[in-house]
PDB file of N, CA and C in Angstrom:
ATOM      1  N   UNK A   1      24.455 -24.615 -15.953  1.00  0.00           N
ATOM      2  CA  UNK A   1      23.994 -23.324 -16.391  1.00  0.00           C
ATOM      3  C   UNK A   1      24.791 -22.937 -17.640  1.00  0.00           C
ATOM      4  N   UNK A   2      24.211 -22.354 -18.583  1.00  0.00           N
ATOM      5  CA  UNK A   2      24.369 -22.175 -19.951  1.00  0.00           C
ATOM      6  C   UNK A   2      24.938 -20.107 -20.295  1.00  0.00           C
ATOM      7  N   UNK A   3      26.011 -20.129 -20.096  1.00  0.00           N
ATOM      8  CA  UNK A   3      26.091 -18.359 -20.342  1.00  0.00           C
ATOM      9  C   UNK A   3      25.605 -18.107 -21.684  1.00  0.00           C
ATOM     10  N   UNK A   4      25.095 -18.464 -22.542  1.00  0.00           N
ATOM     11  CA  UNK A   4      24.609 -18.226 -23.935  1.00  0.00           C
ATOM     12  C   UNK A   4      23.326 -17.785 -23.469  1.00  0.00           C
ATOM     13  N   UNK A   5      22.818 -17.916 -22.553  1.00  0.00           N
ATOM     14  CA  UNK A   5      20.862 -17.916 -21.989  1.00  0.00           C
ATOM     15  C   UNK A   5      21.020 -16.963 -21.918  1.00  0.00           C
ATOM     16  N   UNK A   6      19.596 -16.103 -23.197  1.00  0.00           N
ATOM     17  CA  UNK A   6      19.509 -14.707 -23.196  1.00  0.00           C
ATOM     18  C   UNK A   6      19.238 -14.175 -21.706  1.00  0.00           C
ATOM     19  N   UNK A   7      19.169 -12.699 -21.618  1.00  0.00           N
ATOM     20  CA  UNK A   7      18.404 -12.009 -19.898  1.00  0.00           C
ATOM     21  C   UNK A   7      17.148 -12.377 -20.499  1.00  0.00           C
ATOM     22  N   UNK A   8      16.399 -11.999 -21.304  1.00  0.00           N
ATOM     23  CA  UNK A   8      15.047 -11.703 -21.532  1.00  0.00           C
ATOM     24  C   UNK A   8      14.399 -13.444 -22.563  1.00  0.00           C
ATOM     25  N   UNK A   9      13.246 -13.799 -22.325  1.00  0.00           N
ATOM     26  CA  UNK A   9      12.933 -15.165 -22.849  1.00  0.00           C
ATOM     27  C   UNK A   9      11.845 -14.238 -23.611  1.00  0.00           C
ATOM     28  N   UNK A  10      11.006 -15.015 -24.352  1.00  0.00           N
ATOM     29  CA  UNK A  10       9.482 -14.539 -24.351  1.00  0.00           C
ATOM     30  C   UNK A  10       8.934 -15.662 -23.462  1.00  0.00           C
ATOM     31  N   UNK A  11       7.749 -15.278 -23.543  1.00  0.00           N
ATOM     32  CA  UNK A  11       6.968 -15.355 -22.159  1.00  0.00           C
ATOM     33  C   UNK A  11       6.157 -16.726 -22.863  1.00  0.00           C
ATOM     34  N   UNK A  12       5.419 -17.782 -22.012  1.00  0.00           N
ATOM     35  CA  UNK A  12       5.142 -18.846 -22.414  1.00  0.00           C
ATOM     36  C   UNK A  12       3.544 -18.792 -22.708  1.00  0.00           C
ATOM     37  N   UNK A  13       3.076 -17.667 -22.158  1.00  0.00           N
ATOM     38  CA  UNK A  13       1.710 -17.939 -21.918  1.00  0.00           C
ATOM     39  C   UNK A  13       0.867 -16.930 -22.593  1.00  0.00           C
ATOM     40  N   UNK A  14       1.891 -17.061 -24.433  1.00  0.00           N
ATOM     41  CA  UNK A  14       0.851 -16.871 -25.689  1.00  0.00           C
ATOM     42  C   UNK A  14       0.604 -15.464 -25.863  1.00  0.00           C
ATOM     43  N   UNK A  15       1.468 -14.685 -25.802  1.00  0.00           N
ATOM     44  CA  UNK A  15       1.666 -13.372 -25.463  1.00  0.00           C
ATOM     45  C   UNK A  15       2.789 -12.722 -26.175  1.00  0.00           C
ATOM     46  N   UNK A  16       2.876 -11.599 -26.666  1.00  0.00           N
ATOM     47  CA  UNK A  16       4.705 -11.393 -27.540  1.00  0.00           C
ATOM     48  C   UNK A  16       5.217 -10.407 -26.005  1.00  0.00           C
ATOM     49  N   UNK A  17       4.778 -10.768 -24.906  1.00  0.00           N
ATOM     50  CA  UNK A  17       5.718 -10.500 -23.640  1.00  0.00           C
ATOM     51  C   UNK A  17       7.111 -11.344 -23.640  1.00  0.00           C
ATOM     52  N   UNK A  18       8.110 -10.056 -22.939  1.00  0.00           N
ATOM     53  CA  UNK A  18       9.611 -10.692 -22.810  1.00  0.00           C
ATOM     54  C   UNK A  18       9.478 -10.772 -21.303  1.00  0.00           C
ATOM     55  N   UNK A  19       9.535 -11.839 -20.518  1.00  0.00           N
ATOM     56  CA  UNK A  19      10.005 -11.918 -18.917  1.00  0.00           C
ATOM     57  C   UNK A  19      11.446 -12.305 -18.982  1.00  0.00           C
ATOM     58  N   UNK A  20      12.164 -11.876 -17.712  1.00  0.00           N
ATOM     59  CA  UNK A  20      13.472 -12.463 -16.737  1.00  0.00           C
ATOM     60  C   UNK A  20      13.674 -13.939 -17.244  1.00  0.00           C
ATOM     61  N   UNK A  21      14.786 -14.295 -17.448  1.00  0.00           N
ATOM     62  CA  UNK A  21      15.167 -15.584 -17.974  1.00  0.00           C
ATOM     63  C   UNK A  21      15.978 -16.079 -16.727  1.00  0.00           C
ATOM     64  N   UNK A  22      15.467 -16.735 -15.816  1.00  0.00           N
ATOM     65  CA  UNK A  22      16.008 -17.211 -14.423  1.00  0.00           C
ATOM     66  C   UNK A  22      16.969 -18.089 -14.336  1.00  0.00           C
ATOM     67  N   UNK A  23      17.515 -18.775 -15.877  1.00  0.00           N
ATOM     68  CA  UNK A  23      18.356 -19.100 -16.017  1.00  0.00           C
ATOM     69  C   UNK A  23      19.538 -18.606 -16.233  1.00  0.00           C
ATOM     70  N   UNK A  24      19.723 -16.876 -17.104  1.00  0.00           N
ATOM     71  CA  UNK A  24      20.516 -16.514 -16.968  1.00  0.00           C
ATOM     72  C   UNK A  24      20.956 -15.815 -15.782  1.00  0.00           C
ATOM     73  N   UNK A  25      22.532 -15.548 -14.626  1.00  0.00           N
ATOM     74  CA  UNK A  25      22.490 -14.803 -13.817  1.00  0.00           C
ATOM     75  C   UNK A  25      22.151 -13.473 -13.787  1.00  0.00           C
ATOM     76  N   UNK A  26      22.230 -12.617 -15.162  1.00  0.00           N
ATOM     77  CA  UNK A  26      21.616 -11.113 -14.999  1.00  0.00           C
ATOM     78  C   UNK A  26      20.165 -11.125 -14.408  1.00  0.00           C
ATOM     79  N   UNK A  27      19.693 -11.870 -15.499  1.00  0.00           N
ATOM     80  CA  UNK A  27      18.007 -12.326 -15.293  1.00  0.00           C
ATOM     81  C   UNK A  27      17.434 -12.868 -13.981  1.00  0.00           C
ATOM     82  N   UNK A  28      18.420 -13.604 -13.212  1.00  0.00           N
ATOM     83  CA  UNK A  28      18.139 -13.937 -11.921  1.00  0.00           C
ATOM     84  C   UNK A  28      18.695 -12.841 -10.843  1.00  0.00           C
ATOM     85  N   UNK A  29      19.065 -11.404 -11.102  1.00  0.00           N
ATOM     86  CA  UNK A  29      19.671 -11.031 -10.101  1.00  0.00           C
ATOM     87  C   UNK A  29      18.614  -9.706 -10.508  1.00  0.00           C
ATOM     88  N   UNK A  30      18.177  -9.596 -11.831  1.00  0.00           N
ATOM     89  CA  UNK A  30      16.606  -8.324 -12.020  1.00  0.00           C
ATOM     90  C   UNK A  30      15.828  -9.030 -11.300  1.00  0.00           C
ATOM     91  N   UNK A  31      15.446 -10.655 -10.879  1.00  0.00           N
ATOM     92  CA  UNK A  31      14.340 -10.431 -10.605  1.00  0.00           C
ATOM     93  C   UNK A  31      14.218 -10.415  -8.800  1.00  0.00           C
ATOM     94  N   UNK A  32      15.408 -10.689  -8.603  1.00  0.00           N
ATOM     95  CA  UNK A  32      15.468 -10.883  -7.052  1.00  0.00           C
ATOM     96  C   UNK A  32      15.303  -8.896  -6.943  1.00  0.00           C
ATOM     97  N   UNK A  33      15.954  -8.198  -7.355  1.00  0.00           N
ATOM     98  CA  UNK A  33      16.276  -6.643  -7.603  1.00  0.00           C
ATOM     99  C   UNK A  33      14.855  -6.416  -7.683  1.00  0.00           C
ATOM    100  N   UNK A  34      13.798  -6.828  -8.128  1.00  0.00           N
ATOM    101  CA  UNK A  34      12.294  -6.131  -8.745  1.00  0.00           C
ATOM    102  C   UNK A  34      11.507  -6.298  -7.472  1.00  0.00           C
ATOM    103  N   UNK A  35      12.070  -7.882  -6.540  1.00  0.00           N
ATOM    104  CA  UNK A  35      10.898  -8.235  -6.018  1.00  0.00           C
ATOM    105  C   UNK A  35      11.734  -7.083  -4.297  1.00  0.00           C
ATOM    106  N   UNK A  36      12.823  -6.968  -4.269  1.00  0.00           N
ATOM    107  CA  UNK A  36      13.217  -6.281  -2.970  1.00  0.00           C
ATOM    108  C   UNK A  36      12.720  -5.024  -3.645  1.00  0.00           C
ATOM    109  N   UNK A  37      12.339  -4.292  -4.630  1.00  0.00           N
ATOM    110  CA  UNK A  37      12.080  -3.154  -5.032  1.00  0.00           C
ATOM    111  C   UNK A  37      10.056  -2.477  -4.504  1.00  0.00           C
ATOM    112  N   UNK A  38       9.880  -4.182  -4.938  1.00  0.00           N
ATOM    113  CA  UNK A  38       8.261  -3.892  -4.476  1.00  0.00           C
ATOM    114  C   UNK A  38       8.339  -4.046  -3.311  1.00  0.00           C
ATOM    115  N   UNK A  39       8.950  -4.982  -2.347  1.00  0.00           N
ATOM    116  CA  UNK A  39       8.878  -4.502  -0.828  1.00  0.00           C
ATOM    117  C   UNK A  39       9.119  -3.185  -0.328  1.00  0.00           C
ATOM    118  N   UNK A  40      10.353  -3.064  -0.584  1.00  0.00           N
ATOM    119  CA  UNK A  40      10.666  -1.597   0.240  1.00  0.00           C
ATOM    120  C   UNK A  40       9.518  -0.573  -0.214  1.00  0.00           C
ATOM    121  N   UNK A  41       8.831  -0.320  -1.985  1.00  0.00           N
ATOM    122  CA  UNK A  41       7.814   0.533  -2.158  1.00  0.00           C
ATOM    123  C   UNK A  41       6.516  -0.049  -0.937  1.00  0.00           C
ATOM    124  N   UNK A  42       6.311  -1.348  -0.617  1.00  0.00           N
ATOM    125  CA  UNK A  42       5.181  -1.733  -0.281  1.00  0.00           C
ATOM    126  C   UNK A  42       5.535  -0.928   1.644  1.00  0.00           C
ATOM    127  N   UNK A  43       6.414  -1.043   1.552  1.00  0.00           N
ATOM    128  CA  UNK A  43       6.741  -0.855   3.326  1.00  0.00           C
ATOM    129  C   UNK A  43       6.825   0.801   3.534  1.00  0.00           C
ATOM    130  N   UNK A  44       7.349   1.376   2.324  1.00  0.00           N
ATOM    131  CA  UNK A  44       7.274   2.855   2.543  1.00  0.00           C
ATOM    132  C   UNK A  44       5.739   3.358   2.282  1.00  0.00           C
ATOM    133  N   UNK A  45       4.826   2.838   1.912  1.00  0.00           N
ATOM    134  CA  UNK A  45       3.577   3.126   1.370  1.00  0.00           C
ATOM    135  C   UNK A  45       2.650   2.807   3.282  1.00  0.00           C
ATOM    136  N   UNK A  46       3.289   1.422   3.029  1.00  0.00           N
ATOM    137  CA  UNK A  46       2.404   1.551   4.576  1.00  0.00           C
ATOM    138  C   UNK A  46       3.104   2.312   5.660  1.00  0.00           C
ATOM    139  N   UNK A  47       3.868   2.333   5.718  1.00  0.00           N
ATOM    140  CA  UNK A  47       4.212   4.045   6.780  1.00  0.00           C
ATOM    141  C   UNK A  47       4.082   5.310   6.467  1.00  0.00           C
ATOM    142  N   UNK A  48       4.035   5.412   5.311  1.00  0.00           N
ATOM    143  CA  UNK A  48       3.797   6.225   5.130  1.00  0.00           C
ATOM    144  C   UNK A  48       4.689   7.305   5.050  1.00  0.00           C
ATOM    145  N   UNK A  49       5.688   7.045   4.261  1.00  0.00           N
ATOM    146  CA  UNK A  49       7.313   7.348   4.552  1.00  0.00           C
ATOM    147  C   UNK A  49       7.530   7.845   2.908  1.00  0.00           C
ATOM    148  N   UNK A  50       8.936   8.820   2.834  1.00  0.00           N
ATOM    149  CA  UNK A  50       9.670   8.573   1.350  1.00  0.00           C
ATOM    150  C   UNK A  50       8.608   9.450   0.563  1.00  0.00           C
ATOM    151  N   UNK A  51       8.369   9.198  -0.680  1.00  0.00           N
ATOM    152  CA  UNK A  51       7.800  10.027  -1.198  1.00  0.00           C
ATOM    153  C   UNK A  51       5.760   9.904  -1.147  1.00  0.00           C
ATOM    154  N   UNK A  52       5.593   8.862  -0.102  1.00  0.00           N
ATOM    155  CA  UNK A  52       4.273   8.591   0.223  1.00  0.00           C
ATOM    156  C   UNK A  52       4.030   9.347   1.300  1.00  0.00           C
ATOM    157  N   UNK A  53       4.648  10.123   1.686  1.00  0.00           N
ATOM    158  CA  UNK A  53       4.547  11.013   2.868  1.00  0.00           C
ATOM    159  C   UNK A  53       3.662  11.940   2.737  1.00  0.00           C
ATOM    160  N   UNK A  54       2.595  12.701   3.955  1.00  0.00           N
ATOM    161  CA  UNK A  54       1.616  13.659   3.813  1.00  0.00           C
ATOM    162  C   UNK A  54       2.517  14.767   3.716  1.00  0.00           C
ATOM    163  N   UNK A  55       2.046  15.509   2.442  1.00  0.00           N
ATOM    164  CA  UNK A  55       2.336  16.673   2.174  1.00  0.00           C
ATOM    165  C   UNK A  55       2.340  17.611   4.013  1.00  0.00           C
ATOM    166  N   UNK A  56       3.620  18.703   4.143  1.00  0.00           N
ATOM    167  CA  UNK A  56       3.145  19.241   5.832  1.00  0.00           C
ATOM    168  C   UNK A  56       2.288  20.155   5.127  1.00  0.00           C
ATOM    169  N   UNK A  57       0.955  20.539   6.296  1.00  0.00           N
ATOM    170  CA  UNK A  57       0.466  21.802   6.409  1.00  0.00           C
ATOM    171  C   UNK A  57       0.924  22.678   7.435  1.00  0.00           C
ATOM    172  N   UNK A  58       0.909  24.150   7.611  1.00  0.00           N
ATOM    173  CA  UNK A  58       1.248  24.876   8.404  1.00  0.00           C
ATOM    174  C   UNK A  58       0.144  24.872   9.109  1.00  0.00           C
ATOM    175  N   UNK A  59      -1.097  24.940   8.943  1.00  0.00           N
ATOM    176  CA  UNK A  59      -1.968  25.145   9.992  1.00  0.00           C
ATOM    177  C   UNK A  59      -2.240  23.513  10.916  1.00  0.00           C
ATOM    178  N   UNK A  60      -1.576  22.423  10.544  1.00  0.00           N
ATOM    179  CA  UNK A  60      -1.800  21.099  11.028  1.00  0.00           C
ATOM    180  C   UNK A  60      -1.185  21.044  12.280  1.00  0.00           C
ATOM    181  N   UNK A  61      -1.746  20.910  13.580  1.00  0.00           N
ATOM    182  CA  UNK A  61      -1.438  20.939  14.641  1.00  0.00           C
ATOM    183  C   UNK A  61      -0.484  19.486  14.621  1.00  0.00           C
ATOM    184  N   UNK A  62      -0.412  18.543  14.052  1.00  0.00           N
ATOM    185  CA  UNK A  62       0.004  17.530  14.225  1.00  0.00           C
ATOM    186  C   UNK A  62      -1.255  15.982  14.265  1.00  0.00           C
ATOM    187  N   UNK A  63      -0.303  14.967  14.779  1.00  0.00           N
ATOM    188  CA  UNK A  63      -1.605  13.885  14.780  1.00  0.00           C
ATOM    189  C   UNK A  63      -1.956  13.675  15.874  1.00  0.00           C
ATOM    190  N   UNK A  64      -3.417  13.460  16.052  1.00  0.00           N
ATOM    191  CA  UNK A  64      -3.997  13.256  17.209  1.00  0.00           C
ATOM    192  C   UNK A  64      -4.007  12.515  18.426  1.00  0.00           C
ATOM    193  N   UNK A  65      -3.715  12.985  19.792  1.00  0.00           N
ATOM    194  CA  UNK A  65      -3.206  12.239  20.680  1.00  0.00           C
ATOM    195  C   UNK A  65      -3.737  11.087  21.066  1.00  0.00           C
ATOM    196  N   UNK A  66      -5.240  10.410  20.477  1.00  0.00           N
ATOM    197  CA  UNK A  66      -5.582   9.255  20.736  1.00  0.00           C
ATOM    198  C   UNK A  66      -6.205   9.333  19.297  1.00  0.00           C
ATOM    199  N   UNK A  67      -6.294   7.535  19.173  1.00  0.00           N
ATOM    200  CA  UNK A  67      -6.216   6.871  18.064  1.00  0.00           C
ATOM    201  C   UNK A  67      -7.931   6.959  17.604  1.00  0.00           C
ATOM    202  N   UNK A  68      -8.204   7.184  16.635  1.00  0.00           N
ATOM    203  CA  UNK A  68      -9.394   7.501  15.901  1.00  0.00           C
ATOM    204  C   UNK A  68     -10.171   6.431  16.303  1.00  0.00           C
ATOM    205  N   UNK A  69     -11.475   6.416  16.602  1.00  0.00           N
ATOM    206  CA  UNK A  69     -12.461   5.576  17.008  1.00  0.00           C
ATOM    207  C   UNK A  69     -12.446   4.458  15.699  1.00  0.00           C
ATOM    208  N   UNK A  70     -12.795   3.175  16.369  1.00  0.00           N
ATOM    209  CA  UNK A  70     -12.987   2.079  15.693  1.00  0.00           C
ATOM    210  C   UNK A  70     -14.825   2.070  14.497  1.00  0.00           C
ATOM    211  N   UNK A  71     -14.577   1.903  13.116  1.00  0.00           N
ATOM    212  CA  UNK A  71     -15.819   2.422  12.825  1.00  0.00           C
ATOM    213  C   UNK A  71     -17.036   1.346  13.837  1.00  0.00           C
ATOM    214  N   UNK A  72     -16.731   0.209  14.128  1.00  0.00           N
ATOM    215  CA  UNK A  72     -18.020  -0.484  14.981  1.00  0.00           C
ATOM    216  C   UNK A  72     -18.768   0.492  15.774  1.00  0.00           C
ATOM    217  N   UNK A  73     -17.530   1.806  16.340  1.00  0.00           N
ATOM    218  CA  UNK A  73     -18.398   2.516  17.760  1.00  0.00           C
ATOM    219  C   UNK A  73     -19.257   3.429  16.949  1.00  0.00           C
ATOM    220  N   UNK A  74     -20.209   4.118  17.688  1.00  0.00           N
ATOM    221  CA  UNK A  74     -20.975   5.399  17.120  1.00  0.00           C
ATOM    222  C   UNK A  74     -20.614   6.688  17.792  1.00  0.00           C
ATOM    223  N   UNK A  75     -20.206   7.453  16.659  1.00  0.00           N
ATOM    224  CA  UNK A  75     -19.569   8.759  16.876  1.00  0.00           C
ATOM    225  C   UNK A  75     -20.044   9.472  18.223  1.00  0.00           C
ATOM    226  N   UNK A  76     -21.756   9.480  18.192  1.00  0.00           N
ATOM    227  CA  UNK A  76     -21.736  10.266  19.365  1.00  0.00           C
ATOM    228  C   UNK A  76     -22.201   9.087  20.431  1.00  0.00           C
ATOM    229  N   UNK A  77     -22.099   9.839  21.459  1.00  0.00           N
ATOM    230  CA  UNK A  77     -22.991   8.935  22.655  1.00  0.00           C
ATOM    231  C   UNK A  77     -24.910   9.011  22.305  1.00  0.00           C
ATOM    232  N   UNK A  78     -25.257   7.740  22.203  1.00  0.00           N
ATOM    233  CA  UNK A  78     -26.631   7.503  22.467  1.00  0.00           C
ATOM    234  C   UNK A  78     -27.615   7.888  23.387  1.00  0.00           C
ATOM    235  N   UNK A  79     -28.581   8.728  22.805  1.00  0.00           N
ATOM    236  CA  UNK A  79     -29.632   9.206  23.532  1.00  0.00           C
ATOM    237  C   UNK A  79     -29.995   8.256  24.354  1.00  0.00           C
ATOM    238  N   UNK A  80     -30.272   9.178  25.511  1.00  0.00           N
ATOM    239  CA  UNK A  80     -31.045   8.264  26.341  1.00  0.00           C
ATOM    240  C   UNK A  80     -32.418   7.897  26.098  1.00  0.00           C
ATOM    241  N   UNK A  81     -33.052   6.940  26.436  1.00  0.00           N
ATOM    242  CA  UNK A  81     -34.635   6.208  25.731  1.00  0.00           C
ATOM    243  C   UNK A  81     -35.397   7.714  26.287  1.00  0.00           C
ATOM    244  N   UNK A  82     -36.517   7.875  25.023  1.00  0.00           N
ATOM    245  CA  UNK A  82     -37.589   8.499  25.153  1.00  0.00           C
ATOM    246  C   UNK A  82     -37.579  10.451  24.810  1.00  0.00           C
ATOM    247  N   UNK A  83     -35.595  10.407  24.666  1.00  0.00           N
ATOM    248  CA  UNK A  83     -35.213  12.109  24.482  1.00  0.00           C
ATOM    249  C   UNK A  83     -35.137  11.781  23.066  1.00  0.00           C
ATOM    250  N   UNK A  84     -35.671  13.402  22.944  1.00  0.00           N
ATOM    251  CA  UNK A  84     -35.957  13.770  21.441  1.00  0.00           C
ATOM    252  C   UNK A  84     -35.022  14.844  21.167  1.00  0.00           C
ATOM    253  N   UNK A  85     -34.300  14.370  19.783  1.00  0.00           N
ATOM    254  CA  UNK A  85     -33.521  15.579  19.293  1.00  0.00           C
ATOM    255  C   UNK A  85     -34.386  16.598  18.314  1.00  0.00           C
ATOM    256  N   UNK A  86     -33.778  17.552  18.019  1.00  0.00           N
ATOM    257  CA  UNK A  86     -33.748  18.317  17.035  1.00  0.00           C
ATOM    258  C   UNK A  86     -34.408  17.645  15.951  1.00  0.00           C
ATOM    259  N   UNK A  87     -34.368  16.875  15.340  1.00  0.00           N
ATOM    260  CA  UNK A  87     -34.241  16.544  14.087  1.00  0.00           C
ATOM    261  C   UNK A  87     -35.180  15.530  13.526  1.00  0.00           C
ATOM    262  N   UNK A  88     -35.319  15.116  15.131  1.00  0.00           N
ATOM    263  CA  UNK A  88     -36.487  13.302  14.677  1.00  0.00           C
ATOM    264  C   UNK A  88     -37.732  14.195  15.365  1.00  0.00           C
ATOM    265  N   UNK A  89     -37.717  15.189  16.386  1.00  0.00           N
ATOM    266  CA  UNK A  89     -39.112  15.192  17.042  1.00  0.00           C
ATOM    267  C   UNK A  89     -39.782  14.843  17.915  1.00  0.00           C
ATOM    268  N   UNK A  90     -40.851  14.571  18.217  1.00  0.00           N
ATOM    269  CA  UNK A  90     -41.546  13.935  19.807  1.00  0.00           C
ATOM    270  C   UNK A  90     -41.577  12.812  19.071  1.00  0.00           C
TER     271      UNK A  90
END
């Protein structure tokens, strides 16, 4: 390993982008630093935690004691054959 190896390279793939130079140790310790950075954002996002958190409401009773129907089911229960609602008629 070479301590002269800039942090920043340009990028190979024809672009005036600068990436992490993985040869140098700064450059190898941003990118290990970037990629634990997108986990922890990725893990607070799916909980929903940190600054991804639902704003509280005062009138929000809280979350609901059973888990929201799967969309496969249908919201309401199915008429029984031959009853007519409101809406469709005889």
């Amino acid at each position: 390993m070479d301590d002269d190896e800039p942090v920043f390279r340009r990028s190979r793939w024809g672009t005036n982008r600068y990436v992490y130079n993985s040869r140098n140790p700064l450059g190898r310790a941003l990118i290990v630093a970037a990629v634990l950075a997108l986990v922890a954002l990725m893990l607070l996002m799916a909980n929903r935690a940190g600054p991804f958190a639902p704003s509280p409401d005062p009138d929000d009773p809280g979350p609901p004691d059973r888990p929201l129907p799967h969309r496969s089911f249908p919201a309401t229960a199915p008429a029984a054959p031959g009853a007519t609602t409101p809406d469709t008629g005889p």
